[in-house]
Every structure is written in C-alpha cells, then in structure tokens.
PDB file of N, CA and C in Angstrom:
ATOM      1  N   UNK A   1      80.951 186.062 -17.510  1.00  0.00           N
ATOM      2  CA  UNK A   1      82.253 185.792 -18.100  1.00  0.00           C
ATOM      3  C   UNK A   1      83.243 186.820 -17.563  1.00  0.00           C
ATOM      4  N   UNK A   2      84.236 186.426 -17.189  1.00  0.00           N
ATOM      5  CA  UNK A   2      85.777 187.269 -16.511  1.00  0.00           C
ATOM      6  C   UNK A   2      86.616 187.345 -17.846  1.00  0.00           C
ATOM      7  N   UNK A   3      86.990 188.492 -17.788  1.00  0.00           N
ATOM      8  CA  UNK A   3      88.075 188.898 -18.816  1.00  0.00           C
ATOM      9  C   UNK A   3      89.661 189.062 -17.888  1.00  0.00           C
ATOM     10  N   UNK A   4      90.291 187.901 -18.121  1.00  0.00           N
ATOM     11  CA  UNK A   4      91.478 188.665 -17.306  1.00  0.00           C
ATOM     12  C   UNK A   4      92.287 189.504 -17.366  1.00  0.00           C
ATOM     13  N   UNK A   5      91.744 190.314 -18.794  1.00  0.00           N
ATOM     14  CA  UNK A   5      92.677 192.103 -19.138  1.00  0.00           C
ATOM     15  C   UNK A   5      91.798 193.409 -19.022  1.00  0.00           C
ATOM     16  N   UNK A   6      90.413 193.040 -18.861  1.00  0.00           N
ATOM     17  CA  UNK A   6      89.105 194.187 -18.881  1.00  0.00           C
ATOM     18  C   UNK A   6      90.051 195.752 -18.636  1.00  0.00           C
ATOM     19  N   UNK A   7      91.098 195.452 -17.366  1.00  0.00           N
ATOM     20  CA  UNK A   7      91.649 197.008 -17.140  1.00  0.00           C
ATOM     21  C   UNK A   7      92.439 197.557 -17.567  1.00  0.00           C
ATOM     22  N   UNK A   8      93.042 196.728 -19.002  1.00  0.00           N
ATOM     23  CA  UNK A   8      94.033 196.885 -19.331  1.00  0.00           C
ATOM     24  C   UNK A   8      93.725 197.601 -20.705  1.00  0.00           C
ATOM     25  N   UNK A   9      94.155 198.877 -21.018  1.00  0.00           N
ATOM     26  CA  UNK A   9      93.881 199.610 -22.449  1.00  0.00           C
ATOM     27  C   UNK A   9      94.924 199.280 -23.167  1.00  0.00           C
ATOM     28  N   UNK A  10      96.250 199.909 -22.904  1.00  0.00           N
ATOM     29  CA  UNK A  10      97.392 199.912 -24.156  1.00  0.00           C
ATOM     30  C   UNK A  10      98.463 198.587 -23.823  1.00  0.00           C
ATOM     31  N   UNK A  11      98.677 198.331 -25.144  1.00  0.00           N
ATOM     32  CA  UNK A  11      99.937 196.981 -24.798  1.00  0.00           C
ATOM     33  C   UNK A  11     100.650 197.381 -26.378  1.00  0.00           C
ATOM     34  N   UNK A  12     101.596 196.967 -25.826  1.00  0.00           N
ATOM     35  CA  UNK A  12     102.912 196.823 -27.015  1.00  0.00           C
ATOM     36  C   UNK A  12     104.057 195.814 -27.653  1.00  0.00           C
ATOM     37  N   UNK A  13     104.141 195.425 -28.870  1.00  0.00           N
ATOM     38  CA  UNK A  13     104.569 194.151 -29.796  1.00  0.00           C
ATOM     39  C   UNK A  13     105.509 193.698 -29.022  1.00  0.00           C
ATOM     40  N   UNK A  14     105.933 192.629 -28.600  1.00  0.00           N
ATOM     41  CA  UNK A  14     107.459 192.003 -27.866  1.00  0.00           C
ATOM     42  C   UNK A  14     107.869 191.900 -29.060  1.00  0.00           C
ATOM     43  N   UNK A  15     107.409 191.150 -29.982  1.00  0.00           N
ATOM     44  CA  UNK A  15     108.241 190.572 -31.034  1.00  0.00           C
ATOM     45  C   UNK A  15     106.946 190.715 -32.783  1.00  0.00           C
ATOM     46  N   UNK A  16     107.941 190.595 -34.082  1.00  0.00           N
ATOM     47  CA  UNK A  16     107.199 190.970 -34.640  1.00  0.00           C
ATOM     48  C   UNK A  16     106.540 189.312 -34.909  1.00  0.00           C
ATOM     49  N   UNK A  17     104.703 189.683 -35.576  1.00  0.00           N
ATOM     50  CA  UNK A  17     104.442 188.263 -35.454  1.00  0.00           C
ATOM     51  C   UNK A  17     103.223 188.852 -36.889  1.00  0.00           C
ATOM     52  N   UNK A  18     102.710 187.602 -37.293  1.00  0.00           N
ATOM     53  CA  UNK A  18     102.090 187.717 -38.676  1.00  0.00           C
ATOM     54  C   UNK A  18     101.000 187.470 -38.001  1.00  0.00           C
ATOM     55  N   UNK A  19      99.649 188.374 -38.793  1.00  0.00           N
ATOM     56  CA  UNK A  19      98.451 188.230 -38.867  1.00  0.00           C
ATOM     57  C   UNK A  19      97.851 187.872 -40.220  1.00  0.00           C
ATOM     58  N   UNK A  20      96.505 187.265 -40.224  1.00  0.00           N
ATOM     59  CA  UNK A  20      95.963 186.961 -41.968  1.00  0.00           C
ATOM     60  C   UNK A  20      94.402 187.348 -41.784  1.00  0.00           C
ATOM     61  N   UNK A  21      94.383 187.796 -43.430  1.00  0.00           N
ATOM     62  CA  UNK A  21      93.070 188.574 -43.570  1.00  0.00           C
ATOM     63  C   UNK A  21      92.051 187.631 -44.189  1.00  0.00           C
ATOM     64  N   UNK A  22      91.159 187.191 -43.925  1.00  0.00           N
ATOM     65  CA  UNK A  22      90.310 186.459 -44.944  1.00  0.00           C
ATOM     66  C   UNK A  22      89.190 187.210 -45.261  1.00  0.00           C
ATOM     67  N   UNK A  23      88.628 186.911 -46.824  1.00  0.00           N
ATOM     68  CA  UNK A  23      87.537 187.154 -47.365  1.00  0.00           C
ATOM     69  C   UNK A  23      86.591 186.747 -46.687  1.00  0.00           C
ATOM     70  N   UNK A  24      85.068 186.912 -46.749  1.00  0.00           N
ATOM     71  CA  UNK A  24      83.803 186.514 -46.367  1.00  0.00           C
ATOM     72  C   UNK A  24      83.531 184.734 -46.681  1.00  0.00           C
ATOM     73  N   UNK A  25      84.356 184.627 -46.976  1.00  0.00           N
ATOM     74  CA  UNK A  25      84.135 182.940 -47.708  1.00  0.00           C
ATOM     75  C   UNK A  25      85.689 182.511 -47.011  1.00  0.00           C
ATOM     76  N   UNK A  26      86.378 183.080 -45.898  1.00  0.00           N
ATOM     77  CA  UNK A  26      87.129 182.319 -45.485  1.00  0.00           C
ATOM     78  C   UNK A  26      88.367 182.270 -45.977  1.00  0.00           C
ATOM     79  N   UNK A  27      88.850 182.543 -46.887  1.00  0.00           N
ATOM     80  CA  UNK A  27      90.114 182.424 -48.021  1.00  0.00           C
ATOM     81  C   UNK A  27      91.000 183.580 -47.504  1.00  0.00           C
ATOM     82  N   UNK A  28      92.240 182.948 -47.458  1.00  0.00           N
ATOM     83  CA  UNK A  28      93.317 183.874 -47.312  1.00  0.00           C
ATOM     84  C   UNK A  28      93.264 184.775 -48.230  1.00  0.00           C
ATOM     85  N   UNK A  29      93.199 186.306 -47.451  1.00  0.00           N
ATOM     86  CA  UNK A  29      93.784 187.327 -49.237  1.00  0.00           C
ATOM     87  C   UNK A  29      94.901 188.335 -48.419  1.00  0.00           C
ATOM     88  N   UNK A  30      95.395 188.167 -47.869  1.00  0.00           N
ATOM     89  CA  UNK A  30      96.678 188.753 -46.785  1.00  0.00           C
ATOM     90  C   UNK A  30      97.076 188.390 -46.195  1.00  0.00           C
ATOM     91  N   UNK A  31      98.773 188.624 -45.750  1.00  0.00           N
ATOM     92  CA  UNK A  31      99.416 188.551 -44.733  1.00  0.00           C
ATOM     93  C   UNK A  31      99.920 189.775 -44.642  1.00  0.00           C
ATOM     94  N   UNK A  32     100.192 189.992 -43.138  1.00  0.00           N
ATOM     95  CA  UNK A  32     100.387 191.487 -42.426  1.00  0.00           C
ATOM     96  C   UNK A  32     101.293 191.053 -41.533  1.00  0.00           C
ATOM     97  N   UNK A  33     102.364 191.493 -41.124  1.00  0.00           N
ATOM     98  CA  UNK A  33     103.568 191.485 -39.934  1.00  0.00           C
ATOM     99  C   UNK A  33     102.943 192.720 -39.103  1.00  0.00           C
ATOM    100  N   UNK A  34     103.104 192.747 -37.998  1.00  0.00           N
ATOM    101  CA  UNK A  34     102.973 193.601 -37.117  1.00  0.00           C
ATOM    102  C   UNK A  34     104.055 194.091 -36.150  1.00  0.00           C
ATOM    103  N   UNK A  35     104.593 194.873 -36.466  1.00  0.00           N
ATOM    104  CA  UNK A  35     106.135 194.750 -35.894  1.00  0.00           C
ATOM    105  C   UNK A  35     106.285 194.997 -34.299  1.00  0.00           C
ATOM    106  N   UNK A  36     107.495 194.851 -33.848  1.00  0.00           N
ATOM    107  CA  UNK A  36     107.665 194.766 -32.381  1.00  0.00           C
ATOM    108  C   UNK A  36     107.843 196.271 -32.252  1.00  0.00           C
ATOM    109  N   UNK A  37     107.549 196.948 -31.385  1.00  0.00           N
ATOM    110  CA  UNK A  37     107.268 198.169 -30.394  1.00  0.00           C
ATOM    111  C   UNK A  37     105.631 199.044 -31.026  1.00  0.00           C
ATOM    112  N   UNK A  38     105.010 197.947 -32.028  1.00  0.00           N
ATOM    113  CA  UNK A  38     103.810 198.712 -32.811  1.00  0.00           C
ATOM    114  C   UNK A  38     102.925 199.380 -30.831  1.00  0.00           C
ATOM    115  N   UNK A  39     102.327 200.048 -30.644  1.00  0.00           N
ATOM    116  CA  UNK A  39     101.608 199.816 -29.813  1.00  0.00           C
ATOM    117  C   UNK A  39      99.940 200.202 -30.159  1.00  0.00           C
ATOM    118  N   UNK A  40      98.806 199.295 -29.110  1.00  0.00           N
ATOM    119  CA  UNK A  40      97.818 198.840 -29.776  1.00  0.00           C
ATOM    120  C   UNK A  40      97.007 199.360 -28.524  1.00  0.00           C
ATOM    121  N   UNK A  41      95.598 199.568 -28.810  1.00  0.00           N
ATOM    122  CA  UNK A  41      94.288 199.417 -27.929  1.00  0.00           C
ATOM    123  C   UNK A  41      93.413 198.381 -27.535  1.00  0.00           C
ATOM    124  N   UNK A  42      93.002 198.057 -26.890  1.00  0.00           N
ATOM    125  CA  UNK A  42      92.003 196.958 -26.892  1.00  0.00           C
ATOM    126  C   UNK A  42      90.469 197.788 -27.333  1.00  0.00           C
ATOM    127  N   UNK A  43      90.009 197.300 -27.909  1.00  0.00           N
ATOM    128  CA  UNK A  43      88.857 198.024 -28.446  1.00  0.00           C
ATOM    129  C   UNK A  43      87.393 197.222 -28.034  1.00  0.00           C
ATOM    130  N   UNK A  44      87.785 195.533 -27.407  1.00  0.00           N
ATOM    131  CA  UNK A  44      86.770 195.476 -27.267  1.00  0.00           C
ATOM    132  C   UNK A  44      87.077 193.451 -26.958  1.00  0.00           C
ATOM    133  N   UNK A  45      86.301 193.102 -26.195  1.00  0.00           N
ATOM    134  CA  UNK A  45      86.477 192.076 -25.607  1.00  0.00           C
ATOM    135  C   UNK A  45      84.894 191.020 -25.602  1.00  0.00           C
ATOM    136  N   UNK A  46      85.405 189.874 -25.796  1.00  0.00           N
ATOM    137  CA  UNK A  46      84.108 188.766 -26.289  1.00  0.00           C
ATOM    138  C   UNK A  46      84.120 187.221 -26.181  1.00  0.00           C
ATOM    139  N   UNK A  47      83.141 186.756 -26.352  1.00  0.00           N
ATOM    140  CA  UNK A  47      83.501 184.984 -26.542  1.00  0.00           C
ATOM    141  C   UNK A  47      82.500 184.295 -27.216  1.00  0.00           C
ATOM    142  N   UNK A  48      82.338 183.203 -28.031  1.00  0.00           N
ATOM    143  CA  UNK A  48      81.477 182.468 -28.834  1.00  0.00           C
ATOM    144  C   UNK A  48      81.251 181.266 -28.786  1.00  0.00           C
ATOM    145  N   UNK A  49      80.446 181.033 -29.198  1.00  0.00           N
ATOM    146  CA  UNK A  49      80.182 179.532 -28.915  1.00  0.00           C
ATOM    147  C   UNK A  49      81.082 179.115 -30.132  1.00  0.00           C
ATOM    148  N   UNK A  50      80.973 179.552 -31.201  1.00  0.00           N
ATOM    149  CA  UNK A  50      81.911 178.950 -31.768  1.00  0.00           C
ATOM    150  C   UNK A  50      83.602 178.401 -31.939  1.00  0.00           C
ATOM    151  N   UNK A  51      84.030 179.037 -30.711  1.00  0.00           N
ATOM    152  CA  UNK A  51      85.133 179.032 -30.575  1.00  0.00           C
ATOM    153  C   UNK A  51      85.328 178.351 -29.287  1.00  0.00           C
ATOM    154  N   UNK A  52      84.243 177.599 -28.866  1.00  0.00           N
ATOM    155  CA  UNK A  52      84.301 176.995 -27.204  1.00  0.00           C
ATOM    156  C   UNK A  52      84.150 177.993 -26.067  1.00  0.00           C
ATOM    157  N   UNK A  53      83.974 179.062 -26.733  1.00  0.00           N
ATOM    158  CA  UNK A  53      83.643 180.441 -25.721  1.00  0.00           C
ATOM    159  C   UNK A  53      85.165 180.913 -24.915  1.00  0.00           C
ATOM    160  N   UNK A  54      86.137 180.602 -25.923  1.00  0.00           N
ATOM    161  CA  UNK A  54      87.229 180.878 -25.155  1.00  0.00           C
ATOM    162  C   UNK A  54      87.223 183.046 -25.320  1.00  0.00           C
ATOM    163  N   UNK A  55      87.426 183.402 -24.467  1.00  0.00           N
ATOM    164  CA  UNK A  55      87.894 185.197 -24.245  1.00  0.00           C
ATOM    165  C   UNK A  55      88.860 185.344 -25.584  1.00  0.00           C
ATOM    166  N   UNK A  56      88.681 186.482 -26.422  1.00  0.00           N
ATOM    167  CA  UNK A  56      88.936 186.998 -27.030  1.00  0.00           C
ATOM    168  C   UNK A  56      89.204 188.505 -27.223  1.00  0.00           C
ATOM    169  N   UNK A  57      90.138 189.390 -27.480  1.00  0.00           N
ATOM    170  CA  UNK A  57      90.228 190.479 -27.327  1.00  0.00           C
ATOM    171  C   UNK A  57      90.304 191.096 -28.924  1.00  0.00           C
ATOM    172  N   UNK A  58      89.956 192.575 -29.120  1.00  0.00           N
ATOM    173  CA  UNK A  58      89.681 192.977 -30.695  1.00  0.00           C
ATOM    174  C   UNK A  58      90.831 194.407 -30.358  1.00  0.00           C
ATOM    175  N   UNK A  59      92.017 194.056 -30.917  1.00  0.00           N
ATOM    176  CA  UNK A  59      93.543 195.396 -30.475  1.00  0.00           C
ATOM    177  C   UNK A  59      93.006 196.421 -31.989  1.00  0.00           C
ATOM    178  N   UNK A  60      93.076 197.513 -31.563  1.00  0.00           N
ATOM    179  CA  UNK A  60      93.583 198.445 -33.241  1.00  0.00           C
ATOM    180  C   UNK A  60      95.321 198.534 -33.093  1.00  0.00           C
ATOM    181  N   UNK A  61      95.955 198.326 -33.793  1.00  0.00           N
ATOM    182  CA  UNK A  61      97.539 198.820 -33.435  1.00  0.00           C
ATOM    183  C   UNK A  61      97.944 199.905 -34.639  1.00  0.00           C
ATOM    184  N   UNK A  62      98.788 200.748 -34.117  1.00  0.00           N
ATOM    185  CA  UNK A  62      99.226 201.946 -35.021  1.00  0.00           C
ATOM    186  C   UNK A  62     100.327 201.791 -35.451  1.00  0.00           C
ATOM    187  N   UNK A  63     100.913 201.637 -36.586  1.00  0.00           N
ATOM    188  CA  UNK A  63     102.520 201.512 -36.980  1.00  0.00           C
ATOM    189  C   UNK A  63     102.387 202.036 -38.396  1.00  0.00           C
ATOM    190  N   UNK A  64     103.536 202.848 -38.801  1.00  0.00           N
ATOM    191  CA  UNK A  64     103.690 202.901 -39.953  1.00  0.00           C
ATOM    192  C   UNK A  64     102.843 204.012 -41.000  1.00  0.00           C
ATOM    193  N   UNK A  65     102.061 204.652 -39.941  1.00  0.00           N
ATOM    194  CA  UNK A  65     100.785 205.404 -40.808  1.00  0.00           C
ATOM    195  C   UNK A  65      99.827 204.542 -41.175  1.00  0.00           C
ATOM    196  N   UNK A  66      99.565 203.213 -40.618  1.00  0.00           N
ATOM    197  CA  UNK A  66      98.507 202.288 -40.896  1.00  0.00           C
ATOM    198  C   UNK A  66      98.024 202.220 -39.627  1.00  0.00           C
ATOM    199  N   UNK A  67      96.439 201.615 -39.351  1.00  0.00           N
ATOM    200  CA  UNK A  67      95.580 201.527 -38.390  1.00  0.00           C
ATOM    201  C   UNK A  67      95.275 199.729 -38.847  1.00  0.00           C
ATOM    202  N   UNK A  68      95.930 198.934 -38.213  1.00  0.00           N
ATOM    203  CA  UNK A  68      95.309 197.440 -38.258  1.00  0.00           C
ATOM    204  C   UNK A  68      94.408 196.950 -36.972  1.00  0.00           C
ATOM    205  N   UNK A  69      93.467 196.140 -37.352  1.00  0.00           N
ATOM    206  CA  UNK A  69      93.163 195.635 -36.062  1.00  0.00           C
ATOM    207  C   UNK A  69      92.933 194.031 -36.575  1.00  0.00           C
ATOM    208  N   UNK A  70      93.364 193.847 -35.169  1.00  0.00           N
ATOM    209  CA  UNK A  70      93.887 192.158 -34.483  1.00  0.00           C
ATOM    210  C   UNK A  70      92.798 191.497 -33.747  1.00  0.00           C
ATOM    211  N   UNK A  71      92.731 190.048 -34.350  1.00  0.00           N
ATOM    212  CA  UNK A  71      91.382 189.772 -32.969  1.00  0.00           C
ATOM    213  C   UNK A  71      92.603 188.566 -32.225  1.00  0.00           C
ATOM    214  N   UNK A  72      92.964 188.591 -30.974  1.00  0.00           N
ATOM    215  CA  UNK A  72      93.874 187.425 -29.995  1.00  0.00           C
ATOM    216  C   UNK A  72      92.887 187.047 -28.807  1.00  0.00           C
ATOM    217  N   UNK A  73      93.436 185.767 -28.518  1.00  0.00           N
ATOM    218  CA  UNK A  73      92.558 184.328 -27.788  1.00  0.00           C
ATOM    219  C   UNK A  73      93.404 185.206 -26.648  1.00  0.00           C
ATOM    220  N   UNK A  74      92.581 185.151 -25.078  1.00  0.00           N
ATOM    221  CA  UNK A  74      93.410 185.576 -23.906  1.00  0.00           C
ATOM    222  C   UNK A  74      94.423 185.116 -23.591  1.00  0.00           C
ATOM    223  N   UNK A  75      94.306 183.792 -24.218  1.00  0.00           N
ATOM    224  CA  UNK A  75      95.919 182.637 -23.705  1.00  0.00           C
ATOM    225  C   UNK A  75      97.074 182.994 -24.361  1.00  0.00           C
ATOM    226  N   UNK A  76      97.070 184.058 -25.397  1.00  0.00           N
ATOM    227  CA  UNK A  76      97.949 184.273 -26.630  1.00  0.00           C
ATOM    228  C   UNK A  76      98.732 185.513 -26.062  1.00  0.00           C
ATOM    229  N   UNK A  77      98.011 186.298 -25.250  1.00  0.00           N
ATOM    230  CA  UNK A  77      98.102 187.658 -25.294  1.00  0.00           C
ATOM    231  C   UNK A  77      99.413 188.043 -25.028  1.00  0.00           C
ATOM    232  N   UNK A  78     100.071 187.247 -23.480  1.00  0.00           N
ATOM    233  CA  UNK A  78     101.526 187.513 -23.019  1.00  0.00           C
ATOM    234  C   UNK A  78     102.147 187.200 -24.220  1.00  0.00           C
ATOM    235  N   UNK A  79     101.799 186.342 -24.855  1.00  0.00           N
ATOM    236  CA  UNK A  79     103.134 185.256 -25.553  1.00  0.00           C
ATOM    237  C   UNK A  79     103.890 186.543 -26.806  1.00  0.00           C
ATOM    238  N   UNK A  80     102.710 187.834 -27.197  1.00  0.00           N
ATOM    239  CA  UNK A  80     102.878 188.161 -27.939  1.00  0.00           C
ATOM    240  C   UNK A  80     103.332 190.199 -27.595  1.00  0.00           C
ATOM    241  N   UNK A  81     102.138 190.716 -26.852  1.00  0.00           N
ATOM    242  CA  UNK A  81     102.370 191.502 -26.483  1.00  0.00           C
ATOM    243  C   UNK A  81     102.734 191.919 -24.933  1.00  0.00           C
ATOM    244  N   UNK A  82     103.166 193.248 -24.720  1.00  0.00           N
ATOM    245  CA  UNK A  82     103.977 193.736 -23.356  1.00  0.00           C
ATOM    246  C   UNK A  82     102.563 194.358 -22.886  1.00  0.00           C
ATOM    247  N   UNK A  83     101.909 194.225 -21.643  1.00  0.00           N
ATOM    248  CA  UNK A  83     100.920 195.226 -21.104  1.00  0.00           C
ATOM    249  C   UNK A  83     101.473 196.786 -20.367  1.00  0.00           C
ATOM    250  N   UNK A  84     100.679 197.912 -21.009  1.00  0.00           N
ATOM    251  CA  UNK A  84     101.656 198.952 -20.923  1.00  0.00           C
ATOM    252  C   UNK A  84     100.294 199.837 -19.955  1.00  0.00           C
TER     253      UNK A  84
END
C-alpha cells in the first residue's frame, strides 16, 4: 500500500471544519471545530477492509491548550489542510 503523504509530518487548518466523537456503540457524544491555522502531526497512517481499504491518516492537532486527534481519508486531506 502507497501513502501519498508518508513524508509529510506537519500540516495546517485552511479553514475551520467540525469533527465528531462517538461512543463505543457508535453514538454521537461531541462536536469539536478545529480552527484554521490549528497546526497538526500525522501520527500515523492505515487502511481497512472496512472502509474499502481506502488510506487514512491519524493528525494530533494543538490549539487552544487542547491536544485533539483527527482520523482523515487521503482524498480529504488538501480539501482541508495546508502541507507545511
């Protein structure tokens, strides 16, 4: 499997965009904004059968005195963040 960001460590928010947290049973119990200039790590890169094995990337981003982490589909990645 090819990752087409493997070399890429830090990227940063273009725009602010919402993430959601679910419980173990699936259920929404959050929404989180992630604001534009947050900047993030890639921590770690994957694919599943459950998902059609599409590339997936796992960001921590720092804003605010909070540590969130993000899981984004490779196709998503420009649409959302700047590669830095």
């Amino acid at each position: 499997m090819e990752y087409k960001y493997e070399n890429i460590e830090n990227v940063e928010v273009k725009q602010d965009f919402e993430v959601y947290k679910h419980d173990e049973d699936g259920e929404l119990i959050d929404t989180l904004v992630i604001p534009k200039g947050a900047i993030g790590v890639i921590e770690s890169m994957g694919c599943s059968s459950t998902d059609g094995f599409r590339n997936h990337y796992d960001f921590l981003f720092t804003f605010d005195g909070q540590k969130v982490e993000v899981g984004l589909y490779e196709d998503k990645i420009e649409g959302f963040l700047v590669l830095i």
